[in-house]
Protein backbone atom coordinates (compact mmCIF):
# COMPACT_ATOMS: atom_id res chain seq x y z
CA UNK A 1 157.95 214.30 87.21
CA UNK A 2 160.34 213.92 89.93
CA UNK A 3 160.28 217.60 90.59
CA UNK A 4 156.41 217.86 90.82
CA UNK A 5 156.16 214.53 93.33
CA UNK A 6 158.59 216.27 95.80
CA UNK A 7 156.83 219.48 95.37
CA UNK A 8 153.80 217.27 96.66
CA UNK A 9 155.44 215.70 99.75
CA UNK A 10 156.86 218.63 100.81
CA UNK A 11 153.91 220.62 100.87
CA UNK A 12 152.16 217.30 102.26
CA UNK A 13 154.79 216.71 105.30
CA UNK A 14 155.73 220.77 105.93
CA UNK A 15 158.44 220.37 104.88
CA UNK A 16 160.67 224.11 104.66
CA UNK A 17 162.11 224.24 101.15
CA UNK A 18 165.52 225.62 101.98
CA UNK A 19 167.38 226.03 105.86
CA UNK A 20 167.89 229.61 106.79
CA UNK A 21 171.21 230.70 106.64
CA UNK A 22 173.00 230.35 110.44
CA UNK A 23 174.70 233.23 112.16
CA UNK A 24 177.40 234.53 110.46
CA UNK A 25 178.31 237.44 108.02
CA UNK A 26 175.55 237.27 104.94
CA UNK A 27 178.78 237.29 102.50
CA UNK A 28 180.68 234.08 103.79
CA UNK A 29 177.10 231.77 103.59
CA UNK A 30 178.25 228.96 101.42
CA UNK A 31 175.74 226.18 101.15
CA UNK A 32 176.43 222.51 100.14
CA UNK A 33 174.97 219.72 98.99
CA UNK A 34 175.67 215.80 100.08
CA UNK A 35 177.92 213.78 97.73
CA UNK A 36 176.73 212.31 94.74
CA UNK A 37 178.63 209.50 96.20
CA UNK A 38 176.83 209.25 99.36
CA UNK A 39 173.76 209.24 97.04
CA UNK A 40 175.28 205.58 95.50
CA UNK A 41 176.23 204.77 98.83
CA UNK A 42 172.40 205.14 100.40
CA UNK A 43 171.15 202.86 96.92
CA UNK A 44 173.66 200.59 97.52
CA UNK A 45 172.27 200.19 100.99
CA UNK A 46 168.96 200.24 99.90
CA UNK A 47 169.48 197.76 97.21
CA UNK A 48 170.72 195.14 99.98
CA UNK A 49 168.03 195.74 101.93
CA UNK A 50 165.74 194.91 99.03
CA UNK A 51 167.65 191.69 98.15
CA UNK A 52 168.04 190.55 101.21
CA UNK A 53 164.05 190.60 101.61
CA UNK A 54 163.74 189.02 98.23
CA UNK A 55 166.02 185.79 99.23
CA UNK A 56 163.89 185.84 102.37
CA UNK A 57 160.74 185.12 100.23
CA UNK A 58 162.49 182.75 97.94
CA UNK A 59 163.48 180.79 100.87
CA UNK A 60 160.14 181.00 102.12
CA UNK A 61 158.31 180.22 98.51
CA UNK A 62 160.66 177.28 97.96
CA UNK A 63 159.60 174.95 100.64
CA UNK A 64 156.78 173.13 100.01
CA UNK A 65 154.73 173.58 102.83
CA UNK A 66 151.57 171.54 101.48
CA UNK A 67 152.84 168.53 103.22
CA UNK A 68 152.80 169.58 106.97
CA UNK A 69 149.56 171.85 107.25
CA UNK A 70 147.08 170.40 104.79
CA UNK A 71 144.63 173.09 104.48
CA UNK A 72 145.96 175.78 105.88
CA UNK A 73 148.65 175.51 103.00
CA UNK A 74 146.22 177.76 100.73
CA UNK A 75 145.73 180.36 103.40
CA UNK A 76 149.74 180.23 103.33
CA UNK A 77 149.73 180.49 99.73
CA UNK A 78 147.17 183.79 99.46
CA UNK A 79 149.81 185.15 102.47
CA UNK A 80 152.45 184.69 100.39
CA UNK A 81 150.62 186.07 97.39
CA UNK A 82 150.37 188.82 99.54
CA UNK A 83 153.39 189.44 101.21
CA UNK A 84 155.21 189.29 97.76
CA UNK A 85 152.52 191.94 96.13
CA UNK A 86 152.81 194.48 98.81
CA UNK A 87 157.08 193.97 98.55
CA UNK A 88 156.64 194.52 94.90
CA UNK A 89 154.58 197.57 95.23
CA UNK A 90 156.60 199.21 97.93
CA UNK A 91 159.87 199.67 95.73
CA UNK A 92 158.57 202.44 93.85
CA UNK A 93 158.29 204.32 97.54
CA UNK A 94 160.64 203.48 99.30
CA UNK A 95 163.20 204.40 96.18
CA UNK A 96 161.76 207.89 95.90
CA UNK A 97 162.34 208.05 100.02
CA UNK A 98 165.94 207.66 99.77
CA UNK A 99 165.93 209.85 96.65
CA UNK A 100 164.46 212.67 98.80
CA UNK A 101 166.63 211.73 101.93
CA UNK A 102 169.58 212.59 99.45
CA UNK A 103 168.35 215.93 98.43
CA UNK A 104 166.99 216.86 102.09
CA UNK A 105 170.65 217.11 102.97
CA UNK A 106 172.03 220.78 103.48
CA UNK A 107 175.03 221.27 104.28
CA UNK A 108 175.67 225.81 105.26
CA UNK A 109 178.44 227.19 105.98
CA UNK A 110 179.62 230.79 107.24
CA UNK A 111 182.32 232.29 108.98
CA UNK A 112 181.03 231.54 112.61
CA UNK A 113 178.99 228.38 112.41
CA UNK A 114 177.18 224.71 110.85
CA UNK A 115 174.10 224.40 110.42
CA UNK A 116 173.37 220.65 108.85
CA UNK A 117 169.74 219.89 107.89
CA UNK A 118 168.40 216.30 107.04
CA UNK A 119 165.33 213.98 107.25
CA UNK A 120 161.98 214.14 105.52
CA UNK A 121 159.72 212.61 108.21
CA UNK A 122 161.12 214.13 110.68
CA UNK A 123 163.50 217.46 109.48
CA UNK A 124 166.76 217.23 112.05
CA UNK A 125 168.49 220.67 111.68
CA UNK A 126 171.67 220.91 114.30
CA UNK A 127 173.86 224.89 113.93
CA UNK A 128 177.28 224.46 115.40
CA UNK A 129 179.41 227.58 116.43
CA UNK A 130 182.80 227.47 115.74
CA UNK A 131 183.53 228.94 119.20
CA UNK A 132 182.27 225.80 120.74
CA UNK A 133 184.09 223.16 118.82
């Protein structure tokens, strides 16, 4: 399922499958991956982000803001409502966004250069020489 959904937004974003090897003998390519680690690392981010937003709308939910704007409290309410729906409904995406960040990352290696390749929005690819560093 996974599979078939990035399938989707690559083709939807053009985004190349695989980097193209950098300059260097065709028999020293070695390509990596990025850490499963740094995978728990970018949930672990993301999953403070999303609890720091919830205990920003608990906060928010738990005064009772009847008492100092009257009528406009329902129009505060149905914002609220709102606001809480659309955080709800954006976990889903913005999970599968640092999913694909994670396996965006390509890491190639030969005998004369770098070349690192992340990003799905926008695809960063940067080919260092080993002459140069």
């Amino acid at each position: 399922m996974i599979e078939s959904l990035k399938a989707l937004v690559l083709r939807i974003l053009r985004v190349p499958a695989e980097p193209a090897p950098p300059a260097g003998s065709p028999e020293s390519v070695r390509t990596f991956r990025a850490s499963r680690k740094f995978y728990y690392l970018m949930l672990i981010h993301w999953g403070f982000v999303q609890l720091a937003t919830l205990a920003g709308f608990v906060i928010f939910l738990a005064f009772d803001l009847s008492n100092h704007f009257g009528k406009a409290s329902v129009v505060l309410r149905v914002v609220e409502i709102i606001a809480l729906v659309s955080f709800l409904g954006q976990l889903p995406f913005t999970f599968l966004l640092v999913r694909f960040d994670y396996e965006l990352r390509w890491y190639i290696v030969t005998d004369r250069s770098l070349r690192i390749r992340c990003g799905l929005w926008s695809v960063r690819e940067m080919t260092m020489a080993f002459a140069n560093i």
